[in-house]
PDB file of N, CA and C in Angstrom:
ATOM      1  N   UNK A   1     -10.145   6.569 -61.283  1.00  0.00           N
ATOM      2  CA  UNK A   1     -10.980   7.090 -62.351  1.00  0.00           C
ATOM      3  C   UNK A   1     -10.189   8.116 -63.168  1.00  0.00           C
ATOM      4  N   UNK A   2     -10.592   8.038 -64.390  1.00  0.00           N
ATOM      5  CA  UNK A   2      -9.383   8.888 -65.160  1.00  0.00           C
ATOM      6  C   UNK A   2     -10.513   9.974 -65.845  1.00  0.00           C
ATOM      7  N   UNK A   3     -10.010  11.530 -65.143  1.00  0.00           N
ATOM      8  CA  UNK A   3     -10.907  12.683 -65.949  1.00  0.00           C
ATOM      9  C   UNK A   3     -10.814  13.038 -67.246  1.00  0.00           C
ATOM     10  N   UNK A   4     -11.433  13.604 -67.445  1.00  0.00           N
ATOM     11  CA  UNK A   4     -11.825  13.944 -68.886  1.00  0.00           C
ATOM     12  C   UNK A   4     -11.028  15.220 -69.383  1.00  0.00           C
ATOM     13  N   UNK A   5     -10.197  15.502 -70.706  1.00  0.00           N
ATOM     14  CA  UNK A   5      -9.849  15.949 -71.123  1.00  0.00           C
ATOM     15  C   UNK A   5     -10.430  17.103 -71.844  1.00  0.00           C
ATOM     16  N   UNK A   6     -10.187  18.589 -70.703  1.00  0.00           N
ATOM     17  CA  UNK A   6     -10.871  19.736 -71.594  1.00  0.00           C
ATOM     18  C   UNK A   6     -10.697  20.111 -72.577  1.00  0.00           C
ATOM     19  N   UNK A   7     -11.719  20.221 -73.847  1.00  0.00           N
ATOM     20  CA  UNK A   7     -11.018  20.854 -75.129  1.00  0.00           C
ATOM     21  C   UNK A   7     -10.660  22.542 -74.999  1.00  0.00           C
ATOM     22  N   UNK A   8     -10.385  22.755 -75.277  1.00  0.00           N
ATOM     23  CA  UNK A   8      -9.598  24.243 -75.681  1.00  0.00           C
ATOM     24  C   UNK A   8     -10.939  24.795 -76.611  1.00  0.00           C
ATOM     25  N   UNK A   9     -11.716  25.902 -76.545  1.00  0.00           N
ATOM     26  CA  UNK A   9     -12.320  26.078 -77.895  1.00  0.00           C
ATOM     27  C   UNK A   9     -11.787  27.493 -78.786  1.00  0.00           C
ATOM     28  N   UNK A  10     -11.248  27.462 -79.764  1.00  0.00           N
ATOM     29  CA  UNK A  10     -10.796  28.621 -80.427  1.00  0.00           C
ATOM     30  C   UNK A  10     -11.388  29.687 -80.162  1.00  0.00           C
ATOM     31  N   UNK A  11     -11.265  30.667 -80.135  1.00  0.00           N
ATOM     32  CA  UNK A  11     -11.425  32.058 -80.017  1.00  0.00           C
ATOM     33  C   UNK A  11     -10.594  32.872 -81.458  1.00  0.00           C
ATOM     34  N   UNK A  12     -11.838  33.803 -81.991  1.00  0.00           N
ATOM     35  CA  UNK A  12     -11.542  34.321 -82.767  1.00  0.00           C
ATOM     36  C   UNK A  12     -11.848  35.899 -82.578  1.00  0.00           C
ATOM     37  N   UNK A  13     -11.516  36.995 -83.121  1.00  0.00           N
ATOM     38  CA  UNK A  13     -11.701  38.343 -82.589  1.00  0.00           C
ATOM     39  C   UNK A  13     -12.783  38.751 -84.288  1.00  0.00           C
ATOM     40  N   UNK A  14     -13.987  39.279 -83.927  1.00  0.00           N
ATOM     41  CA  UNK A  14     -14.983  39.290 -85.093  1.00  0.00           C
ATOM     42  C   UNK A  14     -13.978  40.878 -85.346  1.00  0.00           C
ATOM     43  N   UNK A  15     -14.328  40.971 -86.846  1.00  0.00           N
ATOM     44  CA  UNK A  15     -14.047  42.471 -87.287  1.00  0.00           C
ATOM     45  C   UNK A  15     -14.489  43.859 -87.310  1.00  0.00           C
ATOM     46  N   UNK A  16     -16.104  43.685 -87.065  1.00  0.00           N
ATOM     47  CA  UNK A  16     -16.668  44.532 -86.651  1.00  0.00           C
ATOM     48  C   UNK A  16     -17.250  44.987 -85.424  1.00  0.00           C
ATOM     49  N   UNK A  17     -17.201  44.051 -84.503  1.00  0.00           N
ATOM     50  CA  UNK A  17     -17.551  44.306 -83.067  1.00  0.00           C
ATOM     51  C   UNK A  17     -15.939  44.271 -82.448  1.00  0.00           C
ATOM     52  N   UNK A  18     -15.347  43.852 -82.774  1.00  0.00           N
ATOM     53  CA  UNK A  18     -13.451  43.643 -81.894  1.00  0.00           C
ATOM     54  C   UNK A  18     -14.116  42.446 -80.768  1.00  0.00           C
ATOM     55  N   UNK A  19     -15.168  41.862 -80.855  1.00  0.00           N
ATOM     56  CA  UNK A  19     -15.656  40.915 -79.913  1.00  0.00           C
ATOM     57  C   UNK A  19     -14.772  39.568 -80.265  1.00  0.00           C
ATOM     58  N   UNK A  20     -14.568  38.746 -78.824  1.00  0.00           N
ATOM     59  CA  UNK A  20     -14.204  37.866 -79.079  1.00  0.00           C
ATOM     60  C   UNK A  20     -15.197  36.618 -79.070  1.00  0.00           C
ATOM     61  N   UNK A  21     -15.009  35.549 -79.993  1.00  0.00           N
ATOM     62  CA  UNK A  21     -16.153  34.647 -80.077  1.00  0.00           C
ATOM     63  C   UNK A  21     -15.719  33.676 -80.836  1.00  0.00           C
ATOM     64  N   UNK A  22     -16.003  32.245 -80.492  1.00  0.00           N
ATOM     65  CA  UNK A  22     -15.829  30.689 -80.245  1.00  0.00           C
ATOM     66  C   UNK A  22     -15.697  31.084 -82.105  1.00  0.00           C
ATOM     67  N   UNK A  23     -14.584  30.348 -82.859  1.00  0.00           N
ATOM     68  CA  UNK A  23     -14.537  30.295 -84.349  1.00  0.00           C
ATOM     69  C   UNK A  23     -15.865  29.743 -84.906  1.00  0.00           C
ATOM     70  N   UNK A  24     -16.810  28.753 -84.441  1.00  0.00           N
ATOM     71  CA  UNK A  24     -17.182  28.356 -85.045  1.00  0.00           C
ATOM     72  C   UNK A  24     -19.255  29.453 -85.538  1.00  0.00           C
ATOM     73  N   UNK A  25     -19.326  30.223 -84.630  1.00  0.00           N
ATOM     74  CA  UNK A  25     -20.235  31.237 -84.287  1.00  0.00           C
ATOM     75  C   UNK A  25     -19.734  32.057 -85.095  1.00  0.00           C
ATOM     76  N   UNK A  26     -18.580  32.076 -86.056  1.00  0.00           N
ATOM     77  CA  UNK A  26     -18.160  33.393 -86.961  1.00  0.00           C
ATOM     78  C   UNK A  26     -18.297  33.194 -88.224  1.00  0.00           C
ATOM     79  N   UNK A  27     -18.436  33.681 -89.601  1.00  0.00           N
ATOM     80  CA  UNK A  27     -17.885  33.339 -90.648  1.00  0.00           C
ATOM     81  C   UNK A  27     -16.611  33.798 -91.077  1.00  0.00           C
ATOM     82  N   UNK A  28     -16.178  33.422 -91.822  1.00  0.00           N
ATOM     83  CA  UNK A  28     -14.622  33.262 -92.272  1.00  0.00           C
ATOM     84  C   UNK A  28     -14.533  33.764 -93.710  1.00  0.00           C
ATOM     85  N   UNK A  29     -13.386  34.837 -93.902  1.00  0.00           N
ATOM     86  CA  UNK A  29     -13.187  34.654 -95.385  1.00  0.00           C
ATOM     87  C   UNK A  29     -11.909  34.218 -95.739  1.00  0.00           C
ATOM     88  N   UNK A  30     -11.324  34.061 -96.286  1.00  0.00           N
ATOM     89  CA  UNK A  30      -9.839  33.582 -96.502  1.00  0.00           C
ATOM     90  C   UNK A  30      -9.580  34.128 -97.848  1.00  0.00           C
ATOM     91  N   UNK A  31      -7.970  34.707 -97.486  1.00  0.00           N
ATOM     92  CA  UNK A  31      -6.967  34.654 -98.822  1.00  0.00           C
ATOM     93  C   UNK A  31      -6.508  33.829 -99.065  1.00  0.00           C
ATOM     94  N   UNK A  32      -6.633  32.536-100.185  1.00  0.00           N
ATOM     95  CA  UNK A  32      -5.907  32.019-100.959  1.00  0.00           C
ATOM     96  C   UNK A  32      -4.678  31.884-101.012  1.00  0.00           C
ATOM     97  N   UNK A  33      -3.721  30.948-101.139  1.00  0.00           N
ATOM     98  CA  UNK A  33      -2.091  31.517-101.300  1.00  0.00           C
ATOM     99  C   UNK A  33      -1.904  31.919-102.455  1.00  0.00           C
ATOM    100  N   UNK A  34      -2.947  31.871-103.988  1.00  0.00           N
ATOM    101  CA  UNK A  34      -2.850  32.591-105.067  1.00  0.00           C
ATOM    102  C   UNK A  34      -3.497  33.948-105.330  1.00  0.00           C
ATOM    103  N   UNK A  35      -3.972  34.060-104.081  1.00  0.00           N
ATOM    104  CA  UNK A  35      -4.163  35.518-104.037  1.00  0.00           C
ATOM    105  C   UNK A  35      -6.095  35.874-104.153  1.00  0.00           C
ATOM    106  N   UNK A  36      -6.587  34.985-104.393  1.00  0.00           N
ATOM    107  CA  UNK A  36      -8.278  34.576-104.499  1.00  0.00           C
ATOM    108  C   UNK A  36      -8.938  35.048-103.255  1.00  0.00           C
ATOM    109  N   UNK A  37      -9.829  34.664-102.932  1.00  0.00           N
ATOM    110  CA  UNK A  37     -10.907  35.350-102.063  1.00  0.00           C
ATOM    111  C   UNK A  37     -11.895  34.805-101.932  1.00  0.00           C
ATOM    112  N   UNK A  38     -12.286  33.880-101.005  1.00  0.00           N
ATOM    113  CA  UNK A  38     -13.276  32.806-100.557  1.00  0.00           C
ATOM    114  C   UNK A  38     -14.124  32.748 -99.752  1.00  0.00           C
ATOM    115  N   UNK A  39     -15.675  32.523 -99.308  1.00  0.00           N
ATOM    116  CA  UNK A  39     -15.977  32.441 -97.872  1.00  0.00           C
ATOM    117  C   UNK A  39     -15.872  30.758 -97.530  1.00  0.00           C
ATOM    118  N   UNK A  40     -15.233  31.073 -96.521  1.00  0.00           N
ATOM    119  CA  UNK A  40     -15.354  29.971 -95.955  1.00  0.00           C
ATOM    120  C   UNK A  40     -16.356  29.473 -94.953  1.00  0.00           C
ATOM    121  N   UNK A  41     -16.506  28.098 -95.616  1.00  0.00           N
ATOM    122  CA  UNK A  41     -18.108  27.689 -94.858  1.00  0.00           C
ATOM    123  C   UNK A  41     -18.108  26.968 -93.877  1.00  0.00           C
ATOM    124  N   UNK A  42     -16.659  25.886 -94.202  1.00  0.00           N
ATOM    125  CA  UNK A  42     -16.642  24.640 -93.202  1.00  0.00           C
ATOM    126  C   UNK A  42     -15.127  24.792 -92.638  1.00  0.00           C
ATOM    127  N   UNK A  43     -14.458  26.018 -92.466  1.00  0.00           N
ATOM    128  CA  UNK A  43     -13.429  26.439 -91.726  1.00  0.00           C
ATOM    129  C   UNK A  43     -12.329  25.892 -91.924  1.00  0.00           C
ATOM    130  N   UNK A  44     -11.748  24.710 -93.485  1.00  0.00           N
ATOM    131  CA  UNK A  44     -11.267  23.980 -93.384  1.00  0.00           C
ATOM    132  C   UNK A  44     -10.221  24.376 -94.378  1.00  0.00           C
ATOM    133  N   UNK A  45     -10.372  25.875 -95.293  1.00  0.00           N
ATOM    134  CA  UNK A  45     -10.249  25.590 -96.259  1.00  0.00           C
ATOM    135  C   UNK A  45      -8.214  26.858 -95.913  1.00  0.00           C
ATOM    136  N   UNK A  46      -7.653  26.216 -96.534  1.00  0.00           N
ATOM    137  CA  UNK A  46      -6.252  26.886 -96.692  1.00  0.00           C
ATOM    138  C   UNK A  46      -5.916  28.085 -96.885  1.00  0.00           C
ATOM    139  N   UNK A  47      -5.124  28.918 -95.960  1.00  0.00           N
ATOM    140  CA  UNK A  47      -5.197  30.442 -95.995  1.00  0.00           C
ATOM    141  C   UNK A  47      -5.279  31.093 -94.801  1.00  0.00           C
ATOM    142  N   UNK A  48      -5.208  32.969 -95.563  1.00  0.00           N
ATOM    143  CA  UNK A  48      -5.123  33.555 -94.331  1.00  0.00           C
ATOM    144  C   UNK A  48      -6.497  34.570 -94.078  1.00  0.00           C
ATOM    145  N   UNK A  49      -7.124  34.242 -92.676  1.00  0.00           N
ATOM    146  CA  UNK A  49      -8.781  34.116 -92.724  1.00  0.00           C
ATOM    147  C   UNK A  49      -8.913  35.667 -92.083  1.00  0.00           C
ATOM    148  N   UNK A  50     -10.154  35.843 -91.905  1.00  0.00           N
ATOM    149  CA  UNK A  50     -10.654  37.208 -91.381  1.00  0.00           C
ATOM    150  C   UNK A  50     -12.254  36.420 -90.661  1.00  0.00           C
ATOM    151  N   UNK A  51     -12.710  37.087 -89.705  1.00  0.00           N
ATOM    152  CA  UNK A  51     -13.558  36.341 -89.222  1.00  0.00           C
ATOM    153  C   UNK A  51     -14.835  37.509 -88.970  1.00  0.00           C
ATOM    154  N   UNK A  52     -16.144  37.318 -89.106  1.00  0.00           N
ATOM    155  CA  UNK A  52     -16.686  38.505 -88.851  1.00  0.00           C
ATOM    156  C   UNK A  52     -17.978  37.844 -88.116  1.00  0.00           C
ATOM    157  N   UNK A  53     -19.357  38.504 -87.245  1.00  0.00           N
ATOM    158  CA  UNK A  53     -20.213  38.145 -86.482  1.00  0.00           C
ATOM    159  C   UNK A  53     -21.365  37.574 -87.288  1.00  0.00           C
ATOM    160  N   UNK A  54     -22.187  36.991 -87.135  1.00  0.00           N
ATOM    161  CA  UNK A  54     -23.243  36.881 -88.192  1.00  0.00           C
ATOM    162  C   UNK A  54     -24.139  37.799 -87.251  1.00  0.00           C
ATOM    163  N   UNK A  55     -23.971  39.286 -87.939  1.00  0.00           N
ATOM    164  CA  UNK A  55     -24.633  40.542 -87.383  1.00  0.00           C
ATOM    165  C   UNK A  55     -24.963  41.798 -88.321  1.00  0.00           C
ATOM    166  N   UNK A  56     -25.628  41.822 -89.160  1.00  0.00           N
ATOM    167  CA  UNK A  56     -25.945  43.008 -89.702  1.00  0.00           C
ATOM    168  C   UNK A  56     -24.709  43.812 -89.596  1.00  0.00           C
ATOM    169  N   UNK A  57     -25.138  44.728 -88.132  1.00  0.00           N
ATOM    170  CA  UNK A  57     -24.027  45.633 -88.142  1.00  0.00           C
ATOM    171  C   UNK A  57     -22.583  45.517 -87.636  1.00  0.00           C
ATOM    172  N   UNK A  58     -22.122  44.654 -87.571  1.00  0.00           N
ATOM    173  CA  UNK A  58     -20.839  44.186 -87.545  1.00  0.00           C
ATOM    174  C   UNK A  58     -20.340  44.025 -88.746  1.00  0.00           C
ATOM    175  N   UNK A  59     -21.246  43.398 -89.657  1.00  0.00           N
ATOM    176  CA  UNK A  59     -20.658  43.348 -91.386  1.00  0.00           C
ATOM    177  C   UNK A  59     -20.415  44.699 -91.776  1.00  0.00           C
ATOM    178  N   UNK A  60     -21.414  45.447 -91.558  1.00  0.00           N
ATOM    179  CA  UNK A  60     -21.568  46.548 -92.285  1.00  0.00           C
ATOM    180  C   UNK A  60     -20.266  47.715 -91.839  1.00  0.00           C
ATOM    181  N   UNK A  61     -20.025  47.772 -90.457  1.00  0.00           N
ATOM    182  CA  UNK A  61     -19.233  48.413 -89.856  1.00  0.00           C
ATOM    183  C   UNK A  61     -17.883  48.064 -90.455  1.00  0.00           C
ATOM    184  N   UNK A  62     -17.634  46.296 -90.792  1.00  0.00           N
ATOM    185  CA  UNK A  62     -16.083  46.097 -91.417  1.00  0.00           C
ATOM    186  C   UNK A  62     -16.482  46.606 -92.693  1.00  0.00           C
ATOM    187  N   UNK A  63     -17.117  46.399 -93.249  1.00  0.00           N
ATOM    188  CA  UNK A  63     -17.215  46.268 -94.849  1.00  0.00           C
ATOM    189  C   UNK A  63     -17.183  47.848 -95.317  1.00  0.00           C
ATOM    190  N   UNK A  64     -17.549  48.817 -94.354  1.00  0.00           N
ATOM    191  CA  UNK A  64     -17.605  50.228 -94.579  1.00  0.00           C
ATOM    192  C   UNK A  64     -15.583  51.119 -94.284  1.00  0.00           C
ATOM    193  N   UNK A  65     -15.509  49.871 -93.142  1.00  0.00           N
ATOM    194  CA  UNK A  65     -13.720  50.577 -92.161  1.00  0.00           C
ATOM    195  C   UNK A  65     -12.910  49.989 -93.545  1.00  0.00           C
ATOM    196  N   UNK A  66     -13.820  49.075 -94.470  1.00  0.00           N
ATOM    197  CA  UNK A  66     -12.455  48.453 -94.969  1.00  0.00           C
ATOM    198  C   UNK A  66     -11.390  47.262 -94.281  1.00  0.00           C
ATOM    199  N   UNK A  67     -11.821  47.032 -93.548  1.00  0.00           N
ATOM    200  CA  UNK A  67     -11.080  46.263 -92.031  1.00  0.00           C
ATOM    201  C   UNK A  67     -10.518  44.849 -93.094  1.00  0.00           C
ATOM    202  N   UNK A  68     -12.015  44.167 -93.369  1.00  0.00           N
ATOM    203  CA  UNK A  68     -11.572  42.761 -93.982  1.00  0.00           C
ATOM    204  C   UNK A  68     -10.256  42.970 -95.231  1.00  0.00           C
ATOM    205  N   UNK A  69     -10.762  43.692 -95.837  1.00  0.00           N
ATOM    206  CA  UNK A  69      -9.410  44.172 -96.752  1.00  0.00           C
ATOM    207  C   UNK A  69      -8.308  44.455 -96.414  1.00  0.00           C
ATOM    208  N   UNK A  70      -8.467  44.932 -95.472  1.00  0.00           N
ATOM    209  CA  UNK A  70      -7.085  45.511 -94.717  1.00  0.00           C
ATOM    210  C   UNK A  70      -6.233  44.204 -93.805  1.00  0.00           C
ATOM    211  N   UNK A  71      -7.059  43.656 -93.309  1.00  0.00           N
ATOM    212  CA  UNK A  71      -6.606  42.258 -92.562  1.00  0.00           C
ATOM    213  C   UNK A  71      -5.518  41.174 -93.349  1.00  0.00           C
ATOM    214  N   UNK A  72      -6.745  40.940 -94.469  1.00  0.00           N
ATOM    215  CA  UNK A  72      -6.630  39.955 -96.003  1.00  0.00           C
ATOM    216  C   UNK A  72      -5.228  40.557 -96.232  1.00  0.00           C
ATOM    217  N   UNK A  73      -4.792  42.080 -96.602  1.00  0.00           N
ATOM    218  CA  UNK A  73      -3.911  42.456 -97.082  1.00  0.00           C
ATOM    219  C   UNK A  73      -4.451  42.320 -99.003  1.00  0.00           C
ATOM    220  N   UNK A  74      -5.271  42.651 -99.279  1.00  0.00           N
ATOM    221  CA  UNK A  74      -6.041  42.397-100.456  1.00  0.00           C
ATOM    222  C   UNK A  74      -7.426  42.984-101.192  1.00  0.00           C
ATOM    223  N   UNK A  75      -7.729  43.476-102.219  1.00  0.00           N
ATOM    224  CA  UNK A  75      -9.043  43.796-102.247  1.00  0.00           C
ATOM    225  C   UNK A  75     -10.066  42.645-102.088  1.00  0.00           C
ATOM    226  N   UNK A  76     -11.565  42.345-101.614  1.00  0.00           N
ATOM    227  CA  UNK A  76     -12.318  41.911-101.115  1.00  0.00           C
ATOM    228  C   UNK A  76     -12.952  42.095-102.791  1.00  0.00           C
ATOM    229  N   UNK A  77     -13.260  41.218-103.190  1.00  0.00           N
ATOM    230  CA  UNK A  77     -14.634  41.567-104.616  1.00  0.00           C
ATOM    231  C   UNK A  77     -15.946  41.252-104.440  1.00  0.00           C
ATOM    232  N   UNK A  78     -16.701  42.401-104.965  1.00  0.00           N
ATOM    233  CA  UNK A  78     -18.088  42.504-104.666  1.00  0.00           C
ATOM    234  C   UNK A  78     -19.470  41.192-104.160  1.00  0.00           C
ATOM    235  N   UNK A  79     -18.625  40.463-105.000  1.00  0.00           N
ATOM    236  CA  UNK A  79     -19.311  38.798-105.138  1.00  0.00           C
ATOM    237  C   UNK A  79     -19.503  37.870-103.183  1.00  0.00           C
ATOM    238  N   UNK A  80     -17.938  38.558-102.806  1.00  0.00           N
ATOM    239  CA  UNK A  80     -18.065  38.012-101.439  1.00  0.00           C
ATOM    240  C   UNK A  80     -18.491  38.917-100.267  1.00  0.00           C
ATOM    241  N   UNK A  81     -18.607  40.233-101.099  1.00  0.00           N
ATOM    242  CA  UNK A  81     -19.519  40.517 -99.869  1.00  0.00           C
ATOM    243  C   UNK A  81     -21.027  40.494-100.039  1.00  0.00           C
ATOM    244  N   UNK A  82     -21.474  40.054-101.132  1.00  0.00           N
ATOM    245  CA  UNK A  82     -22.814  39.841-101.383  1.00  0.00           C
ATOM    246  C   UNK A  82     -22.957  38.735-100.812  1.00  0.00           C
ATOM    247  N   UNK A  83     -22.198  38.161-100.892  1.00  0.00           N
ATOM    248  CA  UNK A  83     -22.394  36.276-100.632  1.00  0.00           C
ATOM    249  C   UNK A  83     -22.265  36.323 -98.589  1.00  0.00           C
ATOM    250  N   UNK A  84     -21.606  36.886 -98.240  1.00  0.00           N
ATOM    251  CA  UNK A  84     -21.533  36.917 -96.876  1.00  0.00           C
ATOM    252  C   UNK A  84     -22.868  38.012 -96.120  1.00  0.00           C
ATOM    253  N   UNK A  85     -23.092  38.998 -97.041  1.00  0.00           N
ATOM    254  CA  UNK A  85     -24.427  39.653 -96.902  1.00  0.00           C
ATOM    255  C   UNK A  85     -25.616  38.686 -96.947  1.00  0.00           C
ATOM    256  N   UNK A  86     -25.782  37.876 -97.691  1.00  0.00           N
ATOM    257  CA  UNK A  86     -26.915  37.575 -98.154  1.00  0.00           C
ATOM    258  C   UNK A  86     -26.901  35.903 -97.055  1.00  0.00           C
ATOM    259  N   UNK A  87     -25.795  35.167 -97.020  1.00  0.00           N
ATOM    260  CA  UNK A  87     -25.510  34.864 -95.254  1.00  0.00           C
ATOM    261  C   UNK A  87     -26.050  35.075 -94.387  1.00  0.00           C
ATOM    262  N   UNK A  88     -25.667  36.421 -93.900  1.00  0.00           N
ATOM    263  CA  UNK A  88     -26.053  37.028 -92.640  1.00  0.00           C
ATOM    264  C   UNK A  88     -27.921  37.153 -92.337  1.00  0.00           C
ATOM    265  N   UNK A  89     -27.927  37.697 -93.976  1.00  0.00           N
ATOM    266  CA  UNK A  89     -29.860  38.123 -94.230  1.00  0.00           C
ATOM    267  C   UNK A  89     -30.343  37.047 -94.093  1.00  0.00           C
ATOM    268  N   UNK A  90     -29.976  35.675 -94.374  1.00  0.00           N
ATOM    269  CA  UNK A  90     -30.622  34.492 -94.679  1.00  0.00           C
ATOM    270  C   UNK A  90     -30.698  33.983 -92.882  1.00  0.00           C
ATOM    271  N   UNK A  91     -29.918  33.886 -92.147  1.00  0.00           N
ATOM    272  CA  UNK A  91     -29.852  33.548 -90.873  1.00  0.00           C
ATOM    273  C   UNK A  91     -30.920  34.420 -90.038  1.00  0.00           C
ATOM    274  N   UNK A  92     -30.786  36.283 -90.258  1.00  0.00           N
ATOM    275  CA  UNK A  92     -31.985  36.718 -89.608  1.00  0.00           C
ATOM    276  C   UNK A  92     -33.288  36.635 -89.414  1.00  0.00           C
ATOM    277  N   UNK A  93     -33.425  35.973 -90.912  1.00  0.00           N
ATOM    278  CA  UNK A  93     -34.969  35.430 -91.173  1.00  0.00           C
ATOM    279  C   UNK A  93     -35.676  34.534 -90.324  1.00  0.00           C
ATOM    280  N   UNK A  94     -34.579  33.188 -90.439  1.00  0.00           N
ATOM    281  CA  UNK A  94     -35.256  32.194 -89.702  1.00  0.00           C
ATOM    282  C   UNK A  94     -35.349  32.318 -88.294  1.00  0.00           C
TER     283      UNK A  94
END
């Protein structure tokens, strides 16, 4: 009988808790190689990512340290942290 092949599941370190947690339980933002600023939705997209909890205060804690910016190596514009705010708010609801 031939066993089954364990997958590996990524591990990512969130930015505001320093928690570690499965990539796909995180959202993602990514730098661009032109220098842009994206959330990433479906984890697929090219670049260098930052990963944060879908947690109120885990956002709030990076978004206050500056952390994602600092990671990115880049300023963060207002648009994506509304858009990753309003993310997070939309998930607490349901």
């Amino acid at each position: 009988m031939q066993e089954q092949k364990v997958r590996k599941i990524p591990m990512r370190q969130c930015l505001g808790c320093n928690a570690h947690k499965p990539k796909k339980e995180l959202i993602r933002v990514v730098r661009l190689p032109d220098g842009g600023v994206v959330l990433d939705l479906v984890g697929k997209v090219s670049g260098r990512g930052a990963y944060i909890c879908h947690d109120k205060n885990c956002f709030k804690k990076a978004r206050k340290s500056g952390r994602i910016a600092h990671v990115l190596e880049c300023e963060i514009p207002e648009d994506i942290y509304d858009a990753m705010e309003e993310r997070i708010s939309g998930e607490d609801s349901q």
